[in-house]
C-alpha atoms as a PDB file:
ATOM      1  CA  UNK A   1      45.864  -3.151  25.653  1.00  0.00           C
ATOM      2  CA  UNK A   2      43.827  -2.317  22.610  1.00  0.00           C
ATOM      3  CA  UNK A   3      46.298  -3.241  19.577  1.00  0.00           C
ATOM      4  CA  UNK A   4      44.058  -0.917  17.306  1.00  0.00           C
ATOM      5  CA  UNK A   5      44.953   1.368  18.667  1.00  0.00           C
ATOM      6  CA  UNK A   6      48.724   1.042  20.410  1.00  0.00           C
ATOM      7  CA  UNK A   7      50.238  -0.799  17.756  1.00  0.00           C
ATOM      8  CA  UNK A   8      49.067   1.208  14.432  1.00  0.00           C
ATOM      9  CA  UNK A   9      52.588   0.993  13.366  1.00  0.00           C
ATOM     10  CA  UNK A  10      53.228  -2.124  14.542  1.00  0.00           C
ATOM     11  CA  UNK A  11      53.481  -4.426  17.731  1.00  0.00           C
ATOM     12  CA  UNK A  12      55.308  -2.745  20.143  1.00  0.00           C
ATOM     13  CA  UNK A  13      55.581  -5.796  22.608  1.00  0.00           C
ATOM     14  CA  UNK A  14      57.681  -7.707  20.082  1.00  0.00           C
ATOM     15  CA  UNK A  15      57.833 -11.412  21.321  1.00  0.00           C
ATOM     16  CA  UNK A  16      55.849 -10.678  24.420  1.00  0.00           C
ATOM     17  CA  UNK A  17      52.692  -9.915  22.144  1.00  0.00           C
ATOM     18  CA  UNK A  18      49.349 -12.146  23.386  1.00  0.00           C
ATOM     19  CA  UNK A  19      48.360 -12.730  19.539  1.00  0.00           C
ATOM     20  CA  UNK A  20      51.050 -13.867  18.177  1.00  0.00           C
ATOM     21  CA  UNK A  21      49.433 -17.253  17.565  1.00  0.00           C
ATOM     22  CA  UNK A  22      46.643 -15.847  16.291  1.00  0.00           C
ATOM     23  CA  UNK A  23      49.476 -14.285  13.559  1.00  0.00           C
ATOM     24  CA  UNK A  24      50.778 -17.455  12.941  1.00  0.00           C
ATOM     25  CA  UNK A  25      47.710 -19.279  12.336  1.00  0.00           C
ATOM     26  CA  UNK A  26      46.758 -16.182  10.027  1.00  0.00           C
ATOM     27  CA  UNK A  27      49.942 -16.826   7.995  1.00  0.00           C
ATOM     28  CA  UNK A  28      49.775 -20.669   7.998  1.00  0.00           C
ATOM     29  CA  UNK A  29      46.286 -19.646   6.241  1.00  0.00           C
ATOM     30  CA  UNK A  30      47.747 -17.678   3.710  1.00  0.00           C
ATOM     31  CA  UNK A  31      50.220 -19.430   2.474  1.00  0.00           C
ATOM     32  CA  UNK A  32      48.409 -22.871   2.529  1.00  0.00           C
ATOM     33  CA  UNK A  33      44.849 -21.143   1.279  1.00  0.00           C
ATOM     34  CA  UNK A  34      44.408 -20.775  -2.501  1.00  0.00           C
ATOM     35  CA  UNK A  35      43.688 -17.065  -3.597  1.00  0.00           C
ATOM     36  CA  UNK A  36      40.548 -18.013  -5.497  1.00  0.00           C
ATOM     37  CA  UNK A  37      39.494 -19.828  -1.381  1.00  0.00           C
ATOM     38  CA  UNK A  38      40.698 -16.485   0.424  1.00  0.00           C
ATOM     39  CA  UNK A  39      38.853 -14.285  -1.986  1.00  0.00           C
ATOM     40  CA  UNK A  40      35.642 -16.383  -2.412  1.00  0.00           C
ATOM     41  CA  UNK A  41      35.723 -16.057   2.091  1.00  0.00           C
ATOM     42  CA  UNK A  42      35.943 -12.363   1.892  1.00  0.00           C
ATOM     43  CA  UNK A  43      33.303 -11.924  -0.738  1.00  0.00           C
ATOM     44  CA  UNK A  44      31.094 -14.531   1.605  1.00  0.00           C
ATOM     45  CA  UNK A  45      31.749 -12.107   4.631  1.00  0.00           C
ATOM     46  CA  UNK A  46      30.704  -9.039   2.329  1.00  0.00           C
ATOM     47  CA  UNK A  47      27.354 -10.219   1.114  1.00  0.00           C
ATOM     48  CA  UNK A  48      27.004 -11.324   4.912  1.00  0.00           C
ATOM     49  CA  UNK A  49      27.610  -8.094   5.687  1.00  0.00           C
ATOM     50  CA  UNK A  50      25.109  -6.234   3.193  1.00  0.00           C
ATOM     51  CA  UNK A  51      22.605  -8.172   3.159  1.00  0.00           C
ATOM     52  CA  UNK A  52      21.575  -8.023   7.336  1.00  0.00           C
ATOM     53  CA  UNK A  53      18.976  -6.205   8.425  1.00  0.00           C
ATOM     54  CA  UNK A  54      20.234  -2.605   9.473  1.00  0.00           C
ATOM     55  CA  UNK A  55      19.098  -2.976  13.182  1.00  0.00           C
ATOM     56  CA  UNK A  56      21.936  -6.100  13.361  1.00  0.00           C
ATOM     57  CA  UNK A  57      24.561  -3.649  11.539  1.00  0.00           C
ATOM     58  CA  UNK A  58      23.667  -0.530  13.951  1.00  0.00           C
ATOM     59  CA  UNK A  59      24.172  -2.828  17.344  1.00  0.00           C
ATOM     60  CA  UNK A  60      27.222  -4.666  15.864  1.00  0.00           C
ATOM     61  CA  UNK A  61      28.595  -1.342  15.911  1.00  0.00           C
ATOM     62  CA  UNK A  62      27.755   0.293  19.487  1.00  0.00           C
ATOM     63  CA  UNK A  63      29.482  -2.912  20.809  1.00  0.00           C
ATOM     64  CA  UNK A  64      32.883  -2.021  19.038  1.00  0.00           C
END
């Protein structure tokens, strides 16, 4: 099941979902992870992002 794309407005499999640990460890993050932390990691993944060459950007996305 692609979760994209099947639950856009929400899970639909409830407590059967495969990633709900993967939720929990996301929320253990936030609420143990200082703002300034969480926003310095997203501005990290941005200049990551920006500052590859194009060719790694182009095949990053033909595998999604």
């Amino acid at each position: 099941m692609n979760c994209a794309e099947t639950c856009v407005n929400g899970c639909i499999l409830g407590d059967q979902c495969p990633h709900l640990q993967h939720l929990a460890e996301a929320l253990k993050f936030v609420q143990e992870t200082p703002m300034e932390t969480i926003l310095e990691v997203a501005e990290e993944g941005i200049r990551k992002k920006f500052t590859r060459p194009p060719e790694d950007y182009f095949s990053a996305q033909e595998q999604n």
